[in-house]
PDB file of N, CA and C in Angstrom:
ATOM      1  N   UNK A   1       0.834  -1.168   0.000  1.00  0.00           N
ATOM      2  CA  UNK A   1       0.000   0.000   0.000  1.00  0.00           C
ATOM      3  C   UNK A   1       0.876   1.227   0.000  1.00  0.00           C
ATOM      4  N   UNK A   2       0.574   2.537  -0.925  1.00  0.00           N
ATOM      5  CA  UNK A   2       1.003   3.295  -0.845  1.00  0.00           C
ATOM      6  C   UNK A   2       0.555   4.256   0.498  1.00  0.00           C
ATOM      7  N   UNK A   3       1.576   4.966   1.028  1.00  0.00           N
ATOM      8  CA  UNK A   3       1.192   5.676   2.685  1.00  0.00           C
ATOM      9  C   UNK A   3       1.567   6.893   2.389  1.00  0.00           C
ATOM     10  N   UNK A   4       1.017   7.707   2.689  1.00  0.00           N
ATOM     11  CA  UNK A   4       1.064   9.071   2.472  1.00  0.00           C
ATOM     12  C   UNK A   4       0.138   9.906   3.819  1.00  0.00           C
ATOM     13  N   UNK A   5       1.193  11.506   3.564  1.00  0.00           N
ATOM     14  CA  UNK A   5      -0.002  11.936   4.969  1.00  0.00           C
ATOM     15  C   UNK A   5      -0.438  13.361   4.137  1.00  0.00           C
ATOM     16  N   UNK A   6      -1.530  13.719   5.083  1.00  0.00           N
ATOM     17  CA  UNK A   6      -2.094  15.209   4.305  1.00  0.00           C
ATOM     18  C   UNK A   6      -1.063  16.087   4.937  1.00  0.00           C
ATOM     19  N   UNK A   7      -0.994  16.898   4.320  1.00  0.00           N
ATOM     20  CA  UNK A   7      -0.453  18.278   4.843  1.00  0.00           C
ATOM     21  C   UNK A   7      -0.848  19.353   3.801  1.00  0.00           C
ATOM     22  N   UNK A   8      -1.480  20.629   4.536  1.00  0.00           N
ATOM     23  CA  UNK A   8      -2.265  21.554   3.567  1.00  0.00           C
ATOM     24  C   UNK A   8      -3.116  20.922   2.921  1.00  0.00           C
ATOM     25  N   UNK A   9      -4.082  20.172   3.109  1.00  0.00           N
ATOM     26  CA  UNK A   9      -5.201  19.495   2.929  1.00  0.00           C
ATOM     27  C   UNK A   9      -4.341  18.754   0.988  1.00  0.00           C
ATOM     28  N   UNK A  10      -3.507  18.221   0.818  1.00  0.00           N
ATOM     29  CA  UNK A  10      -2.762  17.630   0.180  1.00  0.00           C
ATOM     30  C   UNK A  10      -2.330  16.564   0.451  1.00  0.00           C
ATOM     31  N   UNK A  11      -2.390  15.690  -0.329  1.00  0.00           N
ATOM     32  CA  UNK A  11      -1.024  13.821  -0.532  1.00  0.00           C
ATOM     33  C   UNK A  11       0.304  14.100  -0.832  1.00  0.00           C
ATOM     34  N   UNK A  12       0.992  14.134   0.143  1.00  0.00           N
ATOM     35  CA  UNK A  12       2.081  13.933   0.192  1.00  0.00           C
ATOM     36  C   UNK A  12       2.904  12.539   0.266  1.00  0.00           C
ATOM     37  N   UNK A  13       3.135  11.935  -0.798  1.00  0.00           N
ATOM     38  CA  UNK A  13       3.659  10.039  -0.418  1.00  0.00           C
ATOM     39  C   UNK A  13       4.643  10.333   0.041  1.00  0.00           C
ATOM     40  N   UNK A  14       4.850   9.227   1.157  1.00  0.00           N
ATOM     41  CA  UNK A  14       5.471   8.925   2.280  1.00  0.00           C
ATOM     42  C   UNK A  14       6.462   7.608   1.944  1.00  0.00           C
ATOM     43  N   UNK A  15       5.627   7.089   0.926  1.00  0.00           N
ATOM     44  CA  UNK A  15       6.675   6.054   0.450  1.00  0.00           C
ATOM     45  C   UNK A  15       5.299   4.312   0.110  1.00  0.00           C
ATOM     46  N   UNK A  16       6.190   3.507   0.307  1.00  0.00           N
ATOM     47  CA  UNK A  16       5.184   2.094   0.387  1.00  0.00           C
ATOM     48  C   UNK A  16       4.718   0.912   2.094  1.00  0.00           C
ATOM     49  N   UNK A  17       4.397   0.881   2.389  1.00  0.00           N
ATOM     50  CA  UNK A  17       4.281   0.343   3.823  1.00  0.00           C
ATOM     51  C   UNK A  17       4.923  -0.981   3.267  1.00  0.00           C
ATOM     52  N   UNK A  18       5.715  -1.386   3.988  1.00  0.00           N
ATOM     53  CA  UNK A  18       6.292  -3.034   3.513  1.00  0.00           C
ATOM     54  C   UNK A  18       5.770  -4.137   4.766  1.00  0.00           C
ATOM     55  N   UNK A  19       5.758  -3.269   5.759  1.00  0.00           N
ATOM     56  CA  UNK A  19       5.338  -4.189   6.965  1.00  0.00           C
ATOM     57  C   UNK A  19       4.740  -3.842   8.045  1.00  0.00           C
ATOM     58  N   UNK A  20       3.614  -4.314   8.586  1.00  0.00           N
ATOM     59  CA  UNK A  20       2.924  -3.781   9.938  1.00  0.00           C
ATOM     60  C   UNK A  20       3.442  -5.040  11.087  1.00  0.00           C
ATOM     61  N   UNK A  21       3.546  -4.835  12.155  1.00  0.00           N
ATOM     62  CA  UNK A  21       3.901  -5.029  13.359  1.00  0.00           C
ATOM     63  C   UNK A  21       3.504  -5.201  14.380  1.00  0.00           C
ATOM     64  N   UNK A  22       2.901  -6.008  15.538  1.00  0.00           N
ATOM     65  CA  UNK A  22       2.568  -5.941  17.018  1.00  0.00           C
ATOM     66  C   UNK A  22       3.554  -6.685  17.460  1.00  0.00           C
ATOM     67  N   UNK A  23       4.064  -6.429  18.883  1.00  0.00           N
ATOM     68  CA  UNK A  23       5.287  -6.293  19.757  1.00  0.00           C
ATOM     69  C   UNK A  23       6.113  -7.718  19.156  1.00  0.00           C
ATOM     70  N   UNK A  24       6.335  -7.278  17.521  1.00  0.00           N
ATOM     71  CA  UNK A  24       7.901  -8.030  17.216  1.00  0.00           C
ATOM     72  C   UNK A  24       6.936  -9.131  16.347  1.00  0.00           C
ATOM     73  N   UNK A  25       6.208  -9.065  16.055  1.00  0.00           N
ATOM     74  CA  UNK A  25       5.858 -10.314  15.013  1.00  0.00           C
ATOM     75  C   UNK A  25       4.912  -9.047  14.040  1.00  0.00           C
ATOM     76  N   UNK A  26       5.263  -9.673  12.687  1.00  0.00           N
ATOM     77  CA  UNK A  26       4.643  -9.131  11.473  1.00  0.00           C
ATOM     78  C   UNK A  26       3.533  -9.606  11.551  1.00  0.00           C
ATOM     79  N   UNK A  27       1.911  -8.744  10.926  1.00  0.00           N
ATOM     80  CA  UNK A  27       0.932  -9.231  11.120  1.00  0.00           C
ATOM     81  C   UNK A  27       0.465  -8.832   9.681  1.00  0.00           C
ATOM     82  N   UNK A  28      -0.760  -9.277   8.924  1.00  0.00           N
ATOM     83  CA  UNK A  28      -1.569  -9.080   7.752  1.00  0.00           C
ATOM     84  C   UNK A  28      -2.179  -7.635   8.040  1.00  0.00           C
ATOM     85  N   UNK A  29      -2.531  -6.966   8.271  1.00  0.00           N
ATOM     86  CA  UNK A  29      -3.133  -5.519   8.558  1.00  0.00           C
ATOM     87  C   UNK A  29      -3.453  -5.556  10.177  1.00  0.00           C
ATOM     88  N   UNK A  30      -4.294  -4.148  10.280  1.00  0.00           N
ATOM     89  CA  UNK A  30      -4.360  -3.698  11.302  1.00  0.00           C
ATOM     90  C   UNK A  30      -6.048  -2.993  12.087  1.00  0.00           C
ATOM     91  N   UNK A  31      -6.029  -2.907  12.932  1.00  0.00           N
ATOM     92  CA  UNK A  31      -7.848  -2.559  12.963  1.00  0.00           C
ATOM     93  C   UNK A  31      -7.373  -0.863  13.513  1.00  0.00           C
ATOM     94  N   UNK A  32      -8.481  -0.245  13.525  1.00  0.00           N
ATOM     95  CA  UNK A  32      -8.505   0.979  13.662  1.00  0.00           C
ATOM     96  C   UNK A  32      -8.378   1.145  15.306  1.00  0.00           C
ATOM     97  N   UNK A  33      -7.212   2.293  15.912  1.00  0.00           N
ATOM     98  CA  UNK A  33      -7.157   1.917  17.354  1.00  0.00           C
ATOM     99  C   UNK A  33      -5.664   0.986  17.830  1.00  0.00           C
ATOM    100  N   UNK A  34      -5.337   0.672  16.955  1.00  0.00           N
ATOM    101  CA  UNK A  34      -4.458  -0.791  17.756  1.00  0.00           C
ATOM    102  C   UNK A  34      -3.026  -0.065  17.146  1.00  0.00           C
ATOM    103  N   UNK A  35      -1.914  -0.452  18.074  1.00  0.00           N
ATOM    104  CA  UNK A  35      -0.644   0.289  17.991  1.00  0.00           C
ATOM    105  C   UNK A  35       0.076  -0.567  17.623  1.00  0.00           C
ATOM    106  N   UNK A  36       0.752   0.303  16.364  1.00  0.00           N
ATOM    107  CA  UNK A  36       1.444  -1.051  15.584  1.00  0.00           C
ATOM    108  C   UNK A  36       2.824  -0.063  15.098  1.00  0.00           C
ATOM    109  N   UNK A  37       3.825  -0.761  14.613  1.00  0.00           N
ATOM    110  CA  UNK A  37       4.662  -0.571  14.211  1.00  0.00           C
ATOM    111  C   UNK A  37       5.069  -0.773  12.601  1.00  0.00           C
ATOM    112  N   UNK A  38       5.459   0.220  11.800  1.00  0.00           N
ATOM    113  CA  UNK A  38       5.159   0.166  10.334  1.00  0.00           C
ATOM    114  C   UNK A  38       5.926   0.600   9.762  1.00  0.00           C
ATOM    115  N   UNK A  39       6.630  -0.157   8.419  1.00  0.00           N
ATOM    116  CA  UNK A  39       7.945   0.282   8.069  1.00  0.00           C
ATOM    117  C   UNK A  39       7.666   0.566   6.713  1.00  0.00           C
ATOM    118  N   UNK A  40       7.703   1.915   6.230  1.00  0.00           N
ATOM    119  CA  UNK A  40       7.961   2.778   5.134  1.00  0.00           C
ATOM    120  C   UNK A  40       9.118   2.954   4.226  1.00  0.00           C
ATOM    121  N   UNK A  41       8.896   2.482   3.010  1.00  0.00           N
ATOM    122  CA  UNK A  41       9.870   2.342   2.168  1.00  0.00           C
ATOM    123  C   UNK A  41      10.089   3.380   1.221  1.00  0.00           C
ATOM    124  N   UNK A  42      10.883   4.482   0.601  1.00  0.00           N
ATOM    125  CA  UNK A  42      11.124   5.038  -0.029  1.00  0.00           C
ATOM    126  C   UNK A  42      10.310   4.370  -1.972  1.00  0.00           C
ATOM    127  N   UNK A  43       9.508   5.043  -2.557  1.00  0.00           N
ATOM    128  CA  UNK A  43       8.965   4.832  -3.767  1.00  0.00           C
ATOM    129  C   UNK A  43      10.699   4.600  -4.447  1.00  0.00           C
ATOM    130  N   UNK A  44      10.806   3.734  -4.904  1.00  0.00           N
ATOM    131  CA  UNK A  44      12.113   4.084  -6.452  1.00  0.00           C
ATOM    132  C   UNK A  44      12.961   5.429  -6.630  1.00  0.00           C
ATOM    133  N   UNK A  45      13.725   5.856  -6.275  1.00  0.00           N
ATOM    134  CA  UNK A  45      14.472   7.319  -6.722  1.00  0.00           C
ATOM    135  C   UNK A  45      14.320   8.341  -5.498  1.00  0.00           C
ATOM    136  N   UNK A  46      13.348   8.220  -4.956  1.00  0.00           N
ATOM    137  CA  UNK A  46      12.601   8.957  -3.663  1.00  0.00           C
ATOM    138  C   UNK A  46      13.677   9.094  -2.595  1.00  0.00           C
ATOM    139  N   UNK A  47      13.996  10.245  -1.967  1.00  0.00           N
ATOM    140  CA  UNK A  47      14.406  10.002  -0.693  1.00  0.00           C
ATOM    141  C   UNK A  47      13.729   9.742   0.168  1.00  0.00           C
ATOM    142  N   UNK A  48      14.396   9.019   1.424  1.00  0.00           N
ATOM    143  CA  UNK A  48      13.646   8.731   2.222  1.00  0.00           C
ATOM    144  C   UNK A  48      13.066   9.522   3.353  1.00  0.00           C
ATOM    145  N   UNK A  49      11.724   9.811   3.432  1.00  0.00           N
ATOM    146  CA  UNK A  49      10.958  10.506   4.504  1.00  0.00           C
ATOM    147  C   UNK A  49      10.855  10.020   6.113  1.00  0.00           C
ATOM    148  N   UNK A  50      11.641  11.038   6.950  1.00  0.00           N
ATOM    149  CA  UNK A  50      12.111  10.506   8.262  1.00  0.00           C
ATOM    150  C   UNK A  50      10.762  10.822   9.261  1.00  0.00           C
ATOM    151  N   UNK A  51      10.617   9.946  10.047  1.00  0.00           N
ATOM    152  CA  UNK A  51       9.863   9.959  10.986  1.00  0.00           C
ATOM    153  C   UNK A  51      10.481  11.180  11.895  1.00  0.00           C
ATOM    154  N   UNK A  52      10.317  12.456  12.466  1.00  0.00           N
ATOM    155  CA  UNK A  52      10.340  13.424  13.304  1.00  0.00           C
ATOM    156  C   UNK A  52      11.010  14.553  12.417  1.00  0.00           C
ATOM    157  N   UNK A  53      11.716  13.646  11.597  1.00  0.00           N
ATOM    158  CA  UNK A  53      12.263  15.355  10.638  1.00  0.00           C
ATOM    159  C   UNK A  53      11.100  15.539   9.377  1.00  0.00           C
ATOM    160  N   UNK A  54      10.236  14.363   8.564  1.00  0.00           N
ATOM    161  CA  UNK A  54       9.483  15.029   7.490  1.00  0.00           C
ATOM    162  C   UNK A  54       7.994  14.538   7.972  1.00  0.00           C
ATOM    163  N   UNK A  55       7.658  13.754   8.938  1.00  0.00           N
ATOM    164  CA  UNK A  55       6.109  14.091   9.692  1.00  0.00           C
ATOM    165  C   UNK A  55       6.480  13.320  11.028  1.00  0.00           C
ATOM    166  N   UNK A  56       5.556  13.265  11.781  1.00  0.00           N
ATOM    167  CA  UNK A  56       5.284  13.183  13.020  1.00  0.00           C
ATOM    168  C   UNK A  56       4.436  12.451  13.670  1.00  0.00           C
ATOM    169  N   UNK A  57       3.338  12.139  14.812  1.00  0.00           N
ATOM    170  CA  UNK A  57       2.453  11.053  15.084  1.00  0.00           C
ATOM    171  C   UNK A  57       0.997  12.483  14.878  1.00  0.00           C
ATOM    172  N   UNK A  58       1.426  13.655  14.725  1.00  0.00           N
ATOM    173  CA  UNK A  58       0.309  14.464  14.737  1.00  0.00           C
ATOM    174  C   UNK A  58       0.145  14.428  13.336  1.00  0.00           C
ATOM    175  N   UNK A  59       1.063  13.711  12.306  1.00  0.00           N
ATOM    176  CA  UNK A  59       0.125  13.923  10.801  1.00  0.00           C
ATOM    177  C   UNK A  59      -0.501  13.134  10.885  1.00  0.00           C
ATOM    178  N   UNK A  60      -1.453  12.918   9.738  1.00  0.00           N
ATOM    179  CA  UNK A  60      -2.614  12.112   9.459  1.00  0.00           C
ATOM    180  C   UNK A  60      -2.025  11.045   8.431  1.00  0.00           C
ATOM    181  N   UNK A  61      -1.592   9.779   8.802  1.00  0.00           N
ATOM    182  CA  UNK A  61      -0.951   9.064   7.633  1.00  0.00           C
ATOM    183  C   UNK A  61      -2.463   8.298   7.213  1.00  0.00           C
ATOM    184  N   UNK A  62      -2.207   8.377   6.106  1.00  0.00           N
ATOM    185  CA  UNK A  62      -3.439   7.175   5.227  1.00  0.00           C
ATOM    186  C   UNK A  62      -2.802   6.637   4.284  1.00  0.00           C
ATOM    187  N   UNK A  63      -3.665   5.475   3.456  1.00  0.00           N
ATOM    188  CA  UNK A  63      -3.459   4.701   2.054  1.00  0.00           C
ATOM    189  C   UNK A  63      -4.003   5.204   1.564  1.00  0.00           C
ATOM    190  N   UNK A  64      -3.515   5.533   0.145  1.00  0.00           N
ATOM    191  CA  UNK A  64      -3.452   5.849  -1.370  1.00  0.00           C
ATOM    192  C   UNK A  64      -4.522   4.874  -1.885  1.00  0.00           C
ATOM    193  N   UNK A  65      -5.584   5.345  -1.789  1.00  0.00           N
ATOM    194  CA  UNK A  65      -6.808   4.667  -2.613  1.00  0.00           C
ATOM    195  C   UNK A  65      -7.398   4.898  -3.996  1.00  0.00           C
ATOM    196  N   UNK A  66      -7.457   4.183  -4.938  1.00  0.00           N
ATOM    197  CA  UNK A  66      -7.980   4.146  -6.345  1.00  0.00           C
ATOM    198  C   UNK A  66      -9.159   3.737  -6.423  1.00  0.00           C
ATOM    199  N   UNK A  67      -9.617   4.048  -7.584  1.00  0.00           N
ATOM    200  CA  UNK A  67     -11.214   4.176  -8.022  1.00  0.00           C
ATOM    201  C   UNK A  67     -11.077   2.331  -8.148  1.00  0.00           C
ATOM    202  N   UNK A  68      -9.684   1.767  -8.844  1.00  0.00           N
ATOM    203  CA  UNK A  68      -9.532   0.193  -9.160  1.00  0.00           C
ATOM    204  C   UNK A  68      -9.443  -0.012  -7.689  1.00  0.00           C
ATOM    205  N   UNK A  69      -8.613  -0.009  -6.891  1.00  0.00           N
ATOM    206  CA  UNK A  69      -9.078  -0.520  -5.413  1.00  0.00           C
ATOM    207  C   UNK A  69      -9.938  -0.960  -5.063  1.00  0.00           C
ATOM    208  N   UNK A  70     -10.641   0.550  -4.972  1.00  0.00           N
ATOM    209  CA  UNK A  70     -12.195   0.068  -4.363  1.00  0.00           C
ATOM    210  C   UNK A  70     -12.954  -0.697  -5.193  1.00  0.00           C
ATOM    211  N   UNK A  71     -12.717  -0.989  -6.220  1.00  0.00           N
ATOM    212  CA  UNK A  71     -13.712  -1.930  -7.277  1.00  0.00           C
ATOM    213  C   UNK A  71     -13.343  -3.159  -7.085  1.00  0.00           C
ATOM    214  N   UNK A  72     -12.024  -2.996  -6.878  1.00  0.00           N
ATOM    215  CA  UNK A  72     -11.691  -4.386  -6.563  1.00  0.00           C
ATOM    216  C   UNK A  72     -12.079  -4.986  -4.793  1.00  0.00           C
ATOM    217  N   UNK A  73     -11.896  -4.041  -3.857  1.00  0.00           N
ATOM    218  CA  UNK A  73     -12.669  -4.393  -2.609  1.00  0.00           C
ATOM    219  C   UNK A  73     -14.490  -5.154  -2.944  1.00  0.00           C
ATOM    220  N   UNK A  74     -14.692  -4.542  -3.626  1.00  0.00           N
ATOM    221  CA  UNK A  74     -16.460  -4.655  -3.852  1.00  0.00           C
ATOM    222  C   UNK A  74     -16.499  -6.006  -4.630  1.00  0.00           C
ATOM    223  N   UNK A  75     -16.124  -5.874  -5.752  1.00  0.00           N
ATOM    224  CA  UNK A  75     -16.048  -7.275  -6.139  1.00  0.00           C
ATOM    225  C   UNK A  75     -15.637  -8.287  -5.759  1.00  0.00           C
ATOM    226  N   UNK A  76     -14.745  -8.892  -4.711  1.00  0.00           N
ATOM    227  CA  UNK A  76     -13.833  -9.743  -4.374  1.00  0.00           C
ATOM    228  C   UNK A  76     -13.851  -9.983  -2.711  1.00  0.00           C
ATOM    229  N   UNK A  77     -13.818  -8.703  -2.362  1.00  0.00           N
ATOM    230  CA  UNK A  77     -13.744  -9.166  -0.631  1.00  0.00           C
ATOM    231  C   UNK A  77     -14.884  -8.013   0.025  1.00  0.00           C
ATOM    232  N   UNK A  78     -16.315  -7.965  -0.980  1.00  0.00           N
ATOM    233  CA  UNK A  78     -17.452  -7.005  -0.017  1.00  0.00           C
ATOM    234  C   UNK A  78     -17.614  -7.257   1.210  1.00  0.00           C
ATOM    235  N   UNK A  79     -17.635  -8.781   1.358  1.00  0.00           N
ATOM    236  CA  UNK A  79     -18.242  -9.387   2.651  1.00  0.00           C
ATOM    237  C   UNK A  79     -17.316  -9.788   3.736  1.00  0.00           C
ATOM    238  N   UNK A  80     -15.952  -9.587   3.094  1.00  0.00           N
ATOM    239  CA  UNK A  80     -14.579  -9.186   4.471  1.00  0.00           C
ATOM    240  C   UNK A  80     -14.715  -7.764   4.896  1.00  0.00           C
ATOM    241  N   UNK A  81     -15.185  -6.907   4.109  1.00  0.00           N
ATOM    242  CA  UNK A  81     -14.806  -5.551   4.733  1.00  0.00           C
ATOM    243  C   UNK A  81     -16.118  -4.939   5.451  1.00  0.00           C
ATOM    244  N   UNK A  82     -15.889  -4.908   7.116  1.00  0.00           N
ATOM    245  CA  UNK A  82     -16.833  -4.249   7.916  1.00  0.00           C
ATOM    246  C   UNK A  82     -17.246  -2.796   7.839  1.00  0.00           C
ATOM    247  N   UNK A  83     -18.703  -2.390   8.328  1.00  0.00           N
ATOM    248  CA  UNK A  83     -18.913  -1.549   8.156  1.00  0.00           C
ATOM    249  C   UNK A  83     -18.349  -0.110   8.530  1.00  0.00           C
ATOM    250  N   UNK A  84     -17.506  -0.644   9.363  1.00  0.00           N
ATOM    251  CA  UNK A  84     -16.120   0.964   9.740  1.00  0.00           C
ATOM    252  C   UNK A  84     -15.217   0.927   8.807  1.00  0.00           C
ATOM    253  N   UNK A  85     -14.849  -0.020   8.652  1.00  0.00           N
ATOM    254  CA  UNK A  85     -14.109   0.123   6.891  1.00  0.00           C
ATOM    255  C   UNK A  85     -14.687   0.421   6.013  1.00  0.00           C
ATOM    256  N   UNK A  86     -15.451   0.426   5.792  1.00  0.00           N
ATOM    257  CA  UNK A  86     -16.683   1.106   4.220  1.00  0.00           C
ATOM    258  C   UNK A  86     -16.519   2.550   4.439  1.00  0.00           C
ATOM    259  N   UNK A  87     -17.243   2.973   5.705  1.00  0.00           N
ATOM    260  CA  UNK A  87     -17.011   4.294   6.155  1.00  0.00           C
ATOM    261  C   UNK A  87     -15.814   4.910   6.191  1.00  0.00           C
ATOM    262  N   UNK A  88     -14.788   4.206   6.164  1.00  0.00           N
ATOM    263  CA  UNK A  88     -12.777   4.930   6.283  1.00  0.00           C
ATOM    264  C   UNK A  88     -12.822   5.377   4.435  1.00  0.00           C
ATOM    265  N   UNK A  89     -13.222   3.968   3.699  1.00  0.00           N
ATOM    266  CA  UNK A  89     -13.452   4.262   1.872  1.00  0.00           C
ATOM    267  C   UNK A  89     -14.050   4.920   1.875  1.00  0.00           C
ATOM    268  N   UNK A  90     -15.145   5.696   2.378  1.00  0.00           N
ATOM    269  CA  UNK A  90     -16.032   6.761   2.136  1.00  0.00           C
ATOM    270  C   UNK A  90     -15.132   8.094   2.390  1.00  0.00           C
ATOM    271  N   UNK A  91     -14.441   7.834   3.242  1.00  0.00           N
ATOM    272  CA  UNK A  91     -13.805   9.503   3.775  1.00  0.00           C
ATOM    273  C   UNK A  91     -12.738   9.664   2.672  1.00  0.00           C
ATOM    274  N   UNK A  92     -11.754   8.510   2.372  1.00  0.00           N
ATOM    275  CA  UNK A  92     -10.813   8.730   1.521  1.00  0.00           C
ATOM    276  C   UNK A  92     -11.185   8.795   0.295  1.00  0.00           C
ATOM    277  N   UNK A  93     -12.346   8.544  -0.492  1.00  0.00           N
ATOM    278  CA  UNK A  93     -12.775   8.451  -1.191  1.00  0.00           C
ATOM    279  C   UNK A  93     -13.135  10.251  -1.475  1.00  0.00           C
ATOM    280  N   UNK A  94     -14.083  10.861  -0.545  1.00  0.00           N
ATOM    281  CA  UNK A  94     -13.975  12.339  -0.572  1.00  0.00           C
ATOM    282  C   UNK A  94     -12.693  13.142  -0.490  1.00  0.00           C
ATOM    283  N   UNK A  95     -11.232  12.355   0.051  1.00  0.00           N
ATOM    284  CA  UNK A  95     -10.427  13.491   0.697  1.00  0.00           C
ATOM    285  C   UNK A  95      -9.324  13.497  -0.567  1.00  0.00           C
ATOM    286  N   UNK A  96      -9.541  11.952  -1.370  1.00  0.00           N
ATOM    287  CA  UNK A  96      -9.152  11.961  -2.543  1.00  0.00           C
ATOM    288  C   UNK A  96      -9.652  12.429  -3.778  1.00  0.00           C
ATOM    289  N   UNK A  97     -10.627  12.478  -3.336  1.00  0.00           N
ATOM    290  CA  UNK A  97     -11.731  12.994  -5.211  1.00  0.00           C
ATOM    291  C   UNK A  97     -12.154  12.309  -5.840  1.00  0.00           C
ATOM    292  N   UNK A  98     -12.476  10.786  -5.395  1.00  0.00           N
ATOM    293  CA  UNK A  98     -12.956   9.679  -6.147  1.00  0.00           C
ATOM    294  C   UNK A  98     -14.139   9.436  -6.712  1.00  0.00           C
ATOM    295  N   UNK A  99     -14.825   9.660  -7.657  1.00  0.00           N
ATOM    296  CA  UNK A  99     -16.293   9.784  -7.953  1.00  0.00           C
ATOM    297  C   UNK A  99     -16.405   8.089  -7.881  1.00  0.00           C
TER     298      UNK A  99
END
């Protein structure tokens, strides 16, 4: 997933998430709430964006969502994704511009 945070109501990529984390074992994702540890990879050519020198725990990090994403959520895994997750695609869906 691409990770990026707003700043000036803007996407700024942050890079690719390669791995999420609870205390020392890699896990498949994460629920909303739960403290995890997450390692950000520089895109190809990109320098790399430092945790305290280019954002902080006060930015807003999110995933980079596509119009194909979400089509592909709907078609394939509707009935994995709970209704607080529909609602997270709804917000990014507005904060991105996704008709």
């Amino acid at each position: 997933m691409v990770a990026g945070m707003i700043e000036d109501e803007r996407f700024v990529c942050v890079g690719i998430c390669t791995t999420i984390e609870i205390n020392h074992k890699i896990i498949d994702s994460a629920k909303k709430g739960q403290e995890v540890c997450i390692k950000i990879e520089p895109l190809g050519g990109d320098a790399p964006k430092m945790y305290g020198r280019h954002f902080d725990h006060t930015d807003l990090l999110v995933s980079k969502i596509t119009r194909e994403s979400i089509d592909t959520l709907k078609k394939y895994f509707r009935d994995d994704v709970q209704k607080t997750d529909w609602q997270l695609i709804i917000d990014l869906k507005k904060l991105f511009e996704i008709l």
